[in-house]
N, C-alpha and C. Protein backbone atom coordinates (compact mmCIF):
# COMPACT_ATOMS: atom_id res chain seq x y z
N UNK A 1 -51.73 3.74 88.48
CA UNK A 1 -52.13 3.50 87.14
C UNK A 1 -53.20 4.48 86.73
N UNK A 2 -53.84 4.65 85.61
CA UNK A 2 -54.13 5.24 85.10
C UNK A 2 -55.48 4.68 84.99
N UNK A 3 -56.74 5.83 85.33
CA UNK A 3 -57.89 5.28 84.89
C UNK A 3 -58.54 5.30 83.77
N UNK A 4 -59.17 5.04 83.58
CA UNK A 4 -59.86 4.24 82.12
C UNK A 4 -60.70 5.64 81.96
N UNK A 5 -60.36 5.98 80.67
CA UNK A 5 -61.34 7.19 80.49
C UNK A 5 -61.92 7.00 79.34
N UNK A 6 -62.76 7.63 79.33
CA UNK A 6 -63.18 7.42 78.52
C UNK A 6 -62.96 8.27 76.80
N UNK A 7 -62.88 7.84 75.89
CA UNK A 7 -62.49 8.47 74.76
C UNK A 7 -63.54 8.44 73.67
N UNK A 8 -63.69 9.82 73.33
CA UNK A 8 -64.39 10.18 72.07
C UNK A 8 -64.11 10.13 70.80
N UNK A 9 -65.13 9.88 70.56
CA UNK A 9 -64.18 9.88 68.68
C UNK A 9 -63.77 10.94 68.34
N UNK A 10 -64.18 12.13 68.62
CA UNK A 10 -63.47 13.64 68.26
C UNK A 10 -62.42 13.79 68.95
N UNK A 11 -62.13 13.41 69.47
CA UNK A 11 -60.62 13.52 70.07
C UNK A 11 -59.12 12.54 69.00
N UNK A 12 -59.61 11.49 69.07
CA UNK A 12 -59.32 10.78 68.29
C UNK A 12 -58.94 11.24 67.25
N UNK A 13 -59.64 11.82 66.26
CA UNK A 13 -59.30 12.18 64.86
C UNK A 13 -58.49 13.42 64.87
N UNK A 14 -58.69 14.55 66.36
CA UNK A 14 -57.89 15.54 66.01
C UNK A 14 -56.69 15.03 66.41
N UNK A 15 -55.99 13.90 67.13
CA UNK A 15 -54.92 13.52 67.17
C UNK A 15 -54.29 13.11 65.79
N UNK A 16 -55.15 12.97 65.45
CA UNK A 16 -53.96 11.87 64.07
C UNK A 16 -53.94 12.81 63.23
N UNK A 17 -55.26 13.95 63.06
CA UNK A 17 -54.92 14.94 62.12
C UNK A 17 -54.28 16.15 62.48
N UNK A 18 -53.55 16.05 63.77
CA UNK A 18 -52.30 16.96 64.00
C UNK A 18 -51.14 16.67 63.69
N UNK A 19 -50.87 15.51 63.88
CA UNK A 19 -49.79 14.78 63.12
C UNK A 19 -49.36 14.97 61.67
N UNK A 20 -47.90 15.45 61.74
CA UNK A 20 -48.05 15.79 60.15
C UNK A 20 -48.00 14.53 59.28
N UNK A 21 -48.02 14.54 58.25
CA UNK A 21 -48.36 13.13 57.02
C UNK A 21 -47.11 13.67 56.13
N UNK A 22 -46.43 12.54 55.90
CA UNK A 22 -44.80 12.72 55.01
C UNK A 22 -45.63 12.06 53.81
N UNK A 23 -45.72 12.67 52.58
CA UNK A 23 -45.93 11.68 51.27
C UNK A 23 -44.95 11.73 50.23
N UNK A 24 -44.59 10.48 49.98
CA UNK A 24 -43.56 10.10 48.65
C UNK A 24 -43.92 10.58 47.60
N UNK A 25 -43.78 11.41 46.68
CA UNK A 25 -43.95 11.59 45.27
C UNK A 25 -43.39 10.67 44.63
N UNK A 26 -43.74 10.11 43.13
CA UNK A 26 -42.48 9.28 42.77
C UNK A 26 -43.18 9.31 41.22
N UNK A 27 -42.10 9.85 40.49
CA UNK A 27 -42.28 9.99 38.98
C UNK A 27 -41.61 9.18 38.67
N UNK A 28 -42.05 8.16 37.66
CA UNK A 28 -41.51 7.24 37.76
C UNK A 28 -40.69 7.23 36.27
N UNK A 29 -41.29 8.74 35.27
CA UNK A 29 -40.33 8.83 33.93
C UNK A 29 -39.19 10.02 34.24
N UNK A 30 -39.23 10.71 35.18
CA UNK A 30 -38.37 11.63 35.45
C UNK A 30 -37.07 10.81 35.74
N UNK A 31 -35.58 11.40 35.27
CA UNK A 31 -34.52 10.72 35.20
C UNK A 31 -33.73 11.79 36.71
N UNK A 32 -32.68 11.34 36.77
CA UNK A 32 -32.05 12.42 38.26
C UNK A 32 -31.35 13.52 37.69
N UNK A 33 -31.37 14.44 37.37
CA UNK A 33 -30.63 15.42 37.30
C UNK A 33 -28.99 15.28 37.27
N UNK A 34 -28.39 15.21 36.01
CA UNK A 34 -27.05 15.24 36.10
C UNK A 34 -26.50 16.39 36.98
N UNK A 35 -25.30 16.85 37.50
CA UNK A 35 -25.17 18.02 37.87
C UNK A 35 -24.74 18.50 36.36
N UNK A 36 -25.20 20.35 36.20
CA UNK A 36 -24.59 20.94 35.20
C UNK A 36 -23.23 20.91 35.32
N UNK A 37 -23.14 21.05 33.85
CA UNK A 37 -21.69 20.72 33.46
C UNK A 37 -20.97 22.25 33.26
N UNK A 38 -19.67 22.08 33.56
CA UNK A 38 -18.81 23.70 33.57
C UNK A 38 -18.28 23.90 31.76
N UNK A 39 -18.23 25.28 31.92
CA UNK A 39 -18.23 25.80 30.72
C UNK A 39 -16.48 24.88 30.48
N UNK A 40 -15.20 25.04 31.75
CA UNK A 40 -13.66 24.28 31.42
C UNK A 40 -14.40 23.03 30.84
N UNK A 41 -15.29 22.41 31.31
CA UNK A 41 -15.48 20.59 30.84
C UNK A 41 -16.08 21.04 29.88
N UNK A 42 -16.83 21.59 29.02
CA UNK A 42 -16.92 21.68 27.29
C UNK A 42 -15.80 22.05 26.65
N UNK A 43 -15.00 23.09 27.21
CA UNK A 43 -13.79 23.46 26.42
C UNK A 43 -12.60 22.67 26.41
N UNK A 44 -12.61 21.47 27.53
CA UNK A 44 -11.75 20.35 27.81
C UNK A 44 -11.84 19.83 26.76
N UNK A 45 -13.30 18.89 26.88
CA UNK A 45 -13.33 17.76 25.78
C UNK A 45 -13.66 18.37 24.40
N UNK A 46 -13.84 19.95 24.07
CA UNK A 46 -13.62 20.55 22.36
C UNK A 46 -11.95 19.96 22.32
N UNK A 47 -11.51 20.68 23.40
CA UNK A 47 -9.40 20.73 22.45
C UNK A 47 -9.14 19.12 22.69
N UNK A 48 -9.95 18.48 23.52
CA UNK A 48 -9.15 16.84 23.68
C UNK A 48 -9.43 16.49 21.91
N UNK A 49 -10.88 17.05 21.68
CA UNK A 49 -11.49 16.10 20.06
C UNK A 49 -10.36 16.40 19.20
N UNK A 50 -10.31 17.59 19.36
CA UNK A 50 -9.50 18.76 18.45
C UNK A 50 -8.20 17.48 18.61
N UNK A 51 -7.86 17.35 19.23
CA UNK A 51 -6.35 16.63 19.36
C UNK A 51 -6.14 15.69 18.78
N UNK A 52 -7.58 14.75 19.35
CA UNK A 52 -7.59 13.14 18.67
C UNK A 52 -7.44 13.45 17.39
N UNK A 53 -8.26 14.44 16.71
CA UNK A 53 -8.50 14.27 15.10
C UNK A 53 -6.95 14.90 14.55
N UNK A 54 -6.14 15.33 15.38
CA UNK A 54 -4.83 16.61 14.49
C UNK A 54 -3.80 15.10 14.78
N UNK A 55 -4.30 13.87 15.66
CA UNK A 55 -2.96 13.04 15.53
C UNK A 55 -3.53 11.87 14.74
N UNK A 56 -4.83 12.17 14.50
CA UNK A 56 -5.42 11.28 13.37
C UNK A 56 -4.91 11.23 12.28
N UNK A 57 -5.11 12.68 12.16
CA UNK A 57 -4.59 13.30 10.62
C UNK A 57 -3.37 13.35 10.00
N UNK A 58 -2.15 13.29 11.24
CA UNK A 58 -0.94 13.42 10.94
C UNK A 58 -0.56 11.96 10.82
N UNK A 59 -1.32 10.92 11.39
CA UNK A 59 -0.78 9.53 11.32
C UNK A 59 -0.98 9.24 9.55
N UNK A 60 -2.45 9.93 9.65
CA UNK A 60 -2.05 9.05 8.12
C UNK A 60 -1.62 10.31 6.79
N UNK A 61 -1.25 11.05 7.15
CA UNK A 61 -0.07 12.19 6.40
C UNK A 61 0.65 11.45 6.06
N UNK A 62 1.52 10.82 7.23
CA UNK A 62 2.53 10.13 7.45
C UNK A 62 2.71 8.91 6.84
N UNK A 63 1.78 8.12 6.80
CA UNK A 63 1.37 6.78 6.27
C UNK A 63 1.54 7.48 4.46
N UNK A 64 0.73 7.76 4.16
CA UNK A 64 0.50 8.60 3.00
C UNK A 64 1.92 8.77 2.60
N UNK A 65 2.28 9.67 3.04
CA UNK A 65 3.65 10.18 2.43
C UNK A 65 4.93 8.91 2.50
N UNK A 66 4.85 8.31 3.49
CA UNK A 66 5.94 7.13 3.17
C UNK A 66 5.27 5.83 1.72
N UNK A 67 3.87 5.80 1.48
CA UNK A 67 3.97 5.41 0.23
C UNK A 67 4.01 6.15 -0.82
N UNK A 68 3.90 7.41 -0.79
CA UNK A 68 4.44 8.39 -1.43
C UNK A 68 6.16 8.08 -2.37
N UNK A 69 6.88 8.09 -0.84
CA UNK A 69 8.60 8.23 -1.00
C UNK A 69 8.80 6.82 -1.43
N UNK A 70 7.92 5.51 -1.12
CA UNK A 70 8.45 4.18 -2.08
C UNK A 70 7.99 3.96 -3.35
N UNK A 71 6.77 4.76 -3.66
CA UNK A 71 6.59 4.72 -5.22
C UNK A 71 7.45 6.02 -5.86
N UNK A 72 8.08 6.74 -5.38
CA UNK A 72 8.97 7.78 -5.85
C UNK A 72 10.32 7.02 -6.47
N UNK A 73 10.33 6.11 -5.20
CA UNK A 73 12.04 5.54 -5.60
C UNK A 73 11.85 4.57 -6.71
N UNK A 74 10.81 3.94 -6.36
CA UNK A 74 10.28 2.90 -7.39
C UNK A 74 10.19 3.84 -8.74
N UNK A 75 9.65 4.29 -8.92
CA UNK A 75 9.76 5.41 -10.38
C UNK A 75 10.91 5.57 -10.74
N UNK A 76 11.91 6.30 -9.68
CA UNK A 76 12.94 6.90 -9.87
C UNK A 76 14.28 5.67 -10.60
N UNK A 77 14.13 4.80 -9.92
CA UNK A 77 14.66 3.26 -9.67
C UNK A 77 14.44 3.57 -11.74
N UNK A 78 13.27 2.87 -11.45
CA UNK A 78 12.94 2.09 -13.17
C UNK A 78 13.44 3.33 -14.40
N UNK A 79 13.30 4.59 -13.95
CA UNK A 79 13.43 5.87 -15.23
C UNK A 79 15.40 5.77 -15.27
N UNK A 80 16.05 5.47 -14.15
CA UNK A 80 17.31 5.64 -14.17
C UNK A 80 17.70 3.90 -15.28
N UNK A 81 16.76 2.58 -14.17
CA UNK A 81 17.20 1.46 -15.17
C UNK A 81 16.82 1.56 -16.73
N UNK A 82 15.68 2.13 -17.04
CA UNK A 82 15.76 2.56 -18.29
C UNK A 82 16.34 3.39 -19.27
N UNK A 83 17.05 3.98 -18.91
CA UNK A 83 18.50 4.79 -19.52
C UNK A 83 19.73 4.00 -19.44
N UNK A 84 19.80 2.95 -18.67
CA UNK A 84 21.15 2.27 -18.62
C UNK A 84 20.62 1.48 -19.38
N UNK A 85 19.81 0.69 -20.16
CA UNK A 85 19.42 -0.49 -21.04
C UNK A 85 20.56 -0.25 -22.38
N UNK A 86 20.58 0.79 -23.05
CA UNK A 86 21.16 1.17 -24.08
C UNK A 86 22.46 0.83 -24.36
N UNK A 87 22.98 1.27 -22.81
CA UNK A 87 24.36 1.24 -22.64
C UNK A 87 24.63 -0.55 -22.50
N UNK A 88 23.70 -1.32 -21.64
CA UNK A 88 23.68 -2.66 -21.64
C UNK A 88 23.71 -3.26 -23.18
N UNK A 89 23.13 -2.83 -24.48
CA UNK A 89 22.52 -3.30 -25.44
C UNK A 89 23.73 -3.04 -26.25
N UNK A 90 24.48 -1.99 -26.25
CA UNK A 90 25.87 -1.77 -26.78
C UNK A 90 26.65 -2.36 -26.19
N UNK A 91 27.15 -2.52 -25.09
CA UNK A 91 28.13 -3.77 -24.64
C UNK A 91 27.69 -5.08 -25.57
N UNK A 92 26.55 -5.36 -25.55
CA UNK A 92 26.26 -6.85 -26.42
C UNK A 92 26.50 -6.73 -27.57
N UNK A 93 26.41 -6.09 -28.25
CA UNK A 93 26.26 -5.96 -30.09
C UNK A 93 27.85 -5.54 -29.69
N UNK A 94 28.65 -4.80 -28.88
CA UNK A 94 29.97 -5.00 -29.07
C UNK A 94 31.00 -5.98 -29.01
N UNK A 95 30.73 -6.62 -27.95
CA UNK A 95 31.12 -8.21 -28.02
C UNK A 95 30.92 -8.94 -28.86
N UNK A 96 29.89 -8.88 -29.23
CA UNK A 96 29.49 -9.78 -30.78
C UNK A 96 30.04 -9.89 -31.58
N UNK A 97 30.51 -8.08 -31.96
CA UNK A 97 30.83 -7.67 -33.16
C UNK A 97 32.65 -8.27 -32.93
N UNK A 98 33.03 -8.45 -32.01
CA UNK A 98 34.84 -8.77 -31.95
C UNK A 98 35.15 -10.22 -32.68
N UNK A 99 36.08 -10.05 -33.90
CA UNK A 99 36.04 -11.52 -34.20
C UNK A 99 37.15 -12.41 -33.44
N UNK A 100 36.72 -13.55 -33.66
CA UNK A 100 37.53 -14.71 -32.71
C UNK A 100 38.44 -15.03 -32.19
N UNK A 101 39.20 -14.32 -33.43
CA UNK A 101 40.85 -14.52 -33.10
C UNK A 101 41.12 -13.33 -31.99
N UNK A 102 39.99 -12.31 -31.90
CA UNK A 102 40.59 -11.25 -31.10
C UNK A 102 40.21 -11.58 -29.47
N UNK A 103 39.38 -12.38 -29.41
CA UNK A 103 38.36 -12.65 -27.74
C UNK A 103 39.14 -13.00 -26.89
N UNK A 104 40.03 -13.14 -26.74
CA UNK A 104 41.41 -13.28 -25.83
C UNK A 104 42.16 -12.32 -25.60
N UNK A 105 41.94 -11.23 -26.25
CA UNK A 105 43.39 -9.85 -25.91
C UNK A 105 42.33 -9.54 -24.47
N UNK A 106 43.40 -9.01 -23.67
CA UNK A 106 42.96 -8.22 -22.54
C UNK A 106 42.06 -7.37 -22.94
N UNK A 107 41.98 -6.65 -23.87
CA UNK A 107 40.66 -4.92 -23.77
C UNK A 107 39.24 -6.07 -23.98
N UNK A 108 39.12 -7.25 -24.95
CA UNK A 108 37.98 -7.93 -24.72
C UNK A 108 37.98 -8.67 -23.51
N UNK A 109 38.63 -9.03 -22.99
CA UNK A 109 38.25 -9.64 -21.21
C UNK A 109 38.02 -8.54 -20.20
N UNK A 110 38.53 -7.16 -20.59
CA UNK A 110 38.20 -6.45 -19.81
C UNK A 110 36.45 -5.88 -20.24
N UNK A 111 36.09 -5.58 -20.87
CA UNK A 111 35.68 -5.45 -21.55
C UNK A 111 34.14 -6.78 -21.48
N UNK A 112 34.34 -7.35 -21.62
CA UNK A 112 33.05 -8.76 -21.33
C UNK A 112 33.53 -8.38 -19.75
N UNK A 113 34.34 -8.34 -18.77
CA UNK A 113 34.41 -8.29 -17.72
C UNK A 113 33.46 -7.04 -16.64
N UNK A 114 33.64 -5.92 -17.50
CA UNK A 114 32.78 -4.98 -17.21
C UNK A 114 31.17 -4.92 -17.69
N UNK A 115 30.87 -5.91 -18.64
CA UNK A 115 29.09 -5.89 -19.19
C UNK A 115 28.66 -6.93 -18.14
N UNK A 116 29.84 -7.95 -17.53
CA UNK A 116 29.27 -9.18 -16.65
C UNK A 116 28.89 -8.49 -15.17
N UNK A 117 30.09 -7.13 -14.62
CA UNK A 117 29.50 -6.56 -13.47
C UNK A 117 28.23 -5.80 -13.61
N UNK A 118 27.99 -4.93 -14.81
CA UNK A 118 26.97 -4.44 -15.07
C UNK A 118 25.64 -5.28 -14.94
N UNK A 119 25.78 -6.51 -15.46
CA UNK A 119 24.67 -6.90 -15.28
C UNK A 119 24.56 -7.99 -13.84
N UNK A 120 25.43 -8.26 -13.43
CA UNK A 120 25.17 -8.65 -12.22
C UNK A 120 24.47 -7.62 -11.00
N UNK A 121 24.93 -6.07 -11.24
CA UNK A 121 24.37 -5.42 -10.58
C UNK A 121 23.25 -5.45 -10.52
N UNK A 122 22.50 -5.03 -11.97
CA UNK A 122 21.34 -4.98 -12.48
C UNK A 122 20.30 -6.05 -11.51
N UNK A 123 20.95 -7.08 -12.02
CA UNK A 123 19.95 -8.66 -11.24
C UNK A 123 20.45 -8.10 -10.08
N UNK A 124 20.99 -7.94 -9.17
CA UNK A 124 20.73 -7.30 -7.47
C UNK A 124 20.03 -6.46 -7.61
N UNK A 125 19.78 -5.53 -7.86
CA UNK A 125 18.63 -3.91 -8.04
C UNK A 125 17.47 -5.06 -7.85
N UNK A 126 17.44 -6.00 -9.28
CA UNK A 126 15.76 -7.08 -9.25
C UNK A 126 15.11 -6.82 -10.35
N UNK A 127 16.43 -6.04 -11.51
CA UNK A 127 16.12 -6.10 -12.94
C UNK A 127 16.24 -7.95 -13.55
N UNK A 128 15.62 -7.81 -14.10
CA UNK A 128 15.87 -9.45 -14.83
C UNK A 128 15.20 -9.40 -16.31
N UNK A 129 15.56 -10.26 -17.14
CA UNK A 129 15.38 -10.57 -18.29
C UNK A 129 13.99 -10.88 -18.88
N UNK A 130 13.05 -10.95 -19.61
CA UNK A 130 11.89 -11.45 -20.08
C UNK A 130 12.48 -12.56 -20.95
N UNK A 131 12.38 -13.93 -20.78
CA UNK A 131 12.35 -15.03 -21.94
C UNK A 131 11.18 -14.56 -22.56
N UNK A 132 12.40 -14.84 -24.40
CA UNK A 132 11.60 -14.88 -25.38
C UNK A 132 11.91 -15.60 -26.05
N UNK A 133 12.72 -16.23 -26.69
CA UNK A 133 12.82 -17.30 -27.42
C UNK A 133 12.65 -18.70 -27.43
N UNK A 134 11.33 -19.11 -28.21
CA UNK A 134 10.68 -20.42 -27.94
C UNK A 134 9.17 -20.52 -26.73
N UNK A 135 9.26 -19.36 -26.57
CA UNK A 135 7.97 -18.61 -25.63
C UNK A 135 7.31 -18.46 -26.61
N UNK A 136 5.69 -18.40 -26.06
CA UNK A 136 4.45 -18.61 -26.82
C UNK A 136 4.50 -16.84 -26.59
N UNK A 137 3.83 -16.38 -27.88
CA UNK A 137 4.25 -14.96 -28.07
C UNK A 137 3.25 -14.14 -26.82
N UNK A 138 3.47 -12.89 -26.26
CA UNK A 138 2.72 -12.57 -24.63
C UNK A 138 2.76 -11.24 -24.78
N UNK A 139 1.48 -10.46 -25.29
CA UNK A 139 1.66 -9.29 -25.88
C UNK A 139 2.21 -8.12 -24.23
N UNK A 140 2.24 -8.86 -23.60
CA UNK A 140 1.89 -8.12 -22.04
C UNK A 140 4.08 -7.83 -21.99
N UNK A 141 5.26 -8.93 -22.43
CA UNK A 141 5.69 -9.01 -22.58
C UNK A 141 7.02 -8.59 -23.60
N UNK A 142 6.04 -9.17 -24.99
CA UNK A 142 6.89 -8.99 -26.23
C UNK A 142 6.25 -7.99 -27.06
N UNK A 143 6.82 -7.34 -28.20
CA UNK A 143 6.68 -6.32 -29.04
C UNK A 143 7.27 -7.05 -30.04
N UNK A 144 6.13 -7.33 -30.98
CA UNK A 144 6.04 -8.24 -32.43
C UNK A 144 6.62 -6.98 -33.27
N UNK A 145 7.38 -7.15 -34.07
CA UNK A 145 7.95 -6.25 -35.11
C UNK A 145 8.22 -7.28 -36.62
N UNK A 146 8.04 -8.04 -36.61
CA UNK A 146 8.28 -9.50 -37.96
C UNK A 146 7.55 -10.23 -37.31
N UNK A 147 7.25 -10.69 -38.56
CA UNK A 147 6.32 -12.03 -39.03
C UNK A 147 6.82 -12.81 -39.83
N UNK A 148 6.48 -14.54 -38.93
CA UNK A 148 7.32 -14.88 -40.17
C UNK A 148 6.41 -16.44 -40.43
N UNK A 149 6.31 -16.98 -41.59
CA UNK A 149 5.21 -18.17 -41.67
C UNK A 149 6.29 -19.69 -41.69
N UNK A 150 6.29 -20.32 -41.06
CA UNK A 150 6.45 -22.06 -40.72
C UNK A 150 5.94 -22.87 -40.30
N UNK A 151 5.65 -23.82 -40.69
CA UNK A 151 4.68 -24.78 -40.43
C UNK A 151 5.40 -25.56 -39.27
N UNK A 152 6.67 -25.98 -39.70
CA UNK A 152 6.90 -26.74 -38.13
C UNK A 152 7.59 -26.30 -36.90
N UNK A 153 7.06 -24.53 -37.09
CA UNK A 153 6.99 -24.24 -35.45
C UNK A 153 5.46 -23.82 -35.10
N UNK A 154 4.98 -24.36 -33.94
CA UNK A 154 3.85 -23.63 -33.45
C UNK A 154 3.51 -22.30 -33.64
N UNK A 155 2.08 -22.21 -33.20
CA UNK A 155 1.42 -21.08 -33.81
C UNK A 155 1.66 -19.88 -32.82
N UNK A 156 1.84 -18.83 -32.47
CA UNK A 156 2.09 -17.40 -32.10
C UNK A 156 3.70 -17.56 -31.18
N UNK A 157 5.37 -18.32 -31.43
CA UNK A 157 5.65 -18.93 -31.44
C UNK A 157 7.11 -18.01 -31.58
N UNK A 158 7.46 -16.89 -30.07
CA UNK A 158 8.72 -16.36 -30.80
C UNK A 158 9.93 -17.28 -31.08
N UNK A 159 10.83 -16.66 -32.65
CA UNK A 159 11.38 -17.57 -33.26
C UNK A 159 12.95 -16.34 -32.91
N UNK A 160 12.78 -15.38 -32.76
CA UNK A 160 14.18 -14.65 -32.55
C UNK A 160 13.94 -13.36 -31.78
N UNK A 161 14.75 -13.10 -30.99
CA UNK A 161 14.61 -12.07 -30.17
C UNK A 161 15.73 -10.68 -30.74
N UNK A 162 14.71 -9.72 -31.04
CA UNK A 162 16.18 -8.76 -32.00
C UNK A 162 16.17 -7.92 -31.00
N UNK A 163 15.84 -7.42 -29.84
CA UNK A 163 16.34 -6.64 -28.67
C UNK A 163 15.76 -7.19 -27.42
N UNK A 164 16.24 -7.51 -26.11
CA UNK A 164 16.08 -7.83 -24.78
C UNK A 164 14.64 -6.75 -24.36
N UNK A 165 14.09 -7.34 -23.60
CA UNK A 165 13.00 -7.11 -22.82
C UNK A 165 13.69 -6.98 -20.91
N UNK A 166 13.22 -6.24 -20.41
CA UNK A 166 13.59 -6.20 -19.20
C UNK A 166 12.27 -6.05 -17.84
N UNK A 167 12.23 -6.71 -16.89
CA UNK A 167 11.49 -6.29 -15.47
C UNK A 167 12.06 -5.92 -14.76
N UNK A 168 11.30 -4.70 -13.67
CA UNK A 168 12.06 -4.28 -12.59
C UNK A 168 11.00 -4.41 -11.49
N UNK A 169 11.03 -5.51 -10.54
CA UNK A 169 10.24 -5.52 -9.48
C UNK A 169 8.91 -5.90 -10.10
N UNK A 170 9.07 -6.88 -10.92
CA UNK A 170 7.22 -7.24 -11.45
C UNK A 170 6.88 -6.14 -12.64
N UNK A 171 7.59 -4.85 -12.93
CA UNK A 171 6.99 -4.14 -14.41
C UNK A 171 7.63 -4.11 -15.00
N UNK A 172 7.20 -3.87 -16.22
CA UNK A 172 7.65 -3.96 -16.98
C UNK A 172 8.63 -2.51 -17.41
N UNK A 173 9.87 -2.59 -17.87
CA UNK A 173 10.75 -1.68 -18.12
C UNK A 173 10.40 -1.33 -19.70
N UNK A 174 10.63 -2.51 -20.31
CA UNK A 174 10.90 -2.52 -22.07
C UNK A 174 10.60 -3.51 -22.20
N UNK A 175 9.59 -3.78 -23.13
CA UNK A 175 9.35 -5.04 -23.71
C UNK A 175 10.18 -5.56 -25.29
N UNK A 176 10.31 -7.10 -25.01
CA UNK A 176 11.52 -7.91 -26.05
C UNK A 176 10.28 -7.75 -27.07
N UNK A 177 11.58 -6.84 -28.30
CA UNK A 177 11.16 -6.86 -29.51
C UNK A 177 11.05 -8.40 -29.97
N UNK A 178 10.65 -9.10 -30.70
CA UNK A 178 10.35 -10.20 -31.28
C UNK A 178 10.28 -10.07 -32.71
N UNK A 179 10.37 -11.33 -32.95
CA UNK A 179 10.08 -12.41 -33.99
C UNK A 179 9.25 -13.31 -33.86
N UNK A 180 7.82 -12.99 -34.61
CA UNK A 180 6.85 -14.38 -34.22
C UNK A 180 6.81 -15.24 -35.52
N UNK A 181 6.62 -16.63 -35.24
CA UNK A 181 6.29 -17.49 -36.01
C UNK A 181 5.14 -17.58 -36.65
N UNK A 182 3.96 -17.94 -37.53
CA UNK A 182 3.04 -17.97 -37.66
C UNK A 182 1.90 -16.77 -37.16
């Protein structure tokens, strides 16, 4: 074993101060260092943005232009039903005009037979009629052209319809000339 020696304090201290000393730094607002980023990973995510925004843009082109092509047809629709009205309005005043004894030859059954497909078409398209007669007068509707004064019909009060009014899909095509009461 080992004898007991004796120890100085100068010995002592140069031991511990040979020893090296490890010290922690520690910043405690410093964040870690991302690694830098490569010039491909900026030019990646430029053309990815670039992309998102060119199928952004084309979605709603696209969107855009298909309500585009249904208010086209819709236009197109109502400017064509409004040129056939005329031809509808002469079939009527022609029938009218046939007297009684004649409404039985074939050219008048053919004849009422062809204004009945016409307008059956029409109502499939989703043309339809405006009531006016006995309707409270609806400037949104009717086109007042006479005036006429009676006491025992109500007040703004169409009393005769002298040309048809038509809708196509909720608008209005032509509004029913009228006859108001009062």
């Amino acid at each position: 074993m080992e004898e007991n020696k004796e120890v100085k304090p100068e010995e002592v201290v140069e031991e511990v101060v040979t020893e090296p000393v490890v010290e922690a730094k520690v910043e405690p607002h410093k964040k870690e260092k991302k690694p830098k980023r490569d010039k491909k990973d900026e030019l990646i995510e430029e053309l990815n943005d670039k992309y998102m925004r060119s199928m952004a843009e084309f979605e709603n082109f696209r969107r855009r232009n298909e309500k585009e092509k249904i208010l086209m047809y819709g236009m197109g629709a109502k400017d064509i039903i409004e040129k056939m009205l005329p031809i509808v309005d002469n079939f009527e005043r022609g029938l009218q005009a046939i007297p009684d004894e004649e409404k039985t030859s074939a050219f008048t059954e053919g004849m009422d037979k062809i204004y009945k497909q016409l307008i059956t078409t029409l109502e499939e398209l989703g043309v339809k009629t405006i009531p006016a007669v006995g309707q409270e007068f609806n400037p949104d509707f009717h086109h007042a052209v006479m005036h006429m004064e009676d006491e025992s019909l109500g007040e703004n009060v169409v009393v005769e319809e002298l040309q048809k009014g038509y809708t196509y899909k909720d608008s209005i095509v032509r509004h029913s000339m009228v006859k108001v009461a009062n």
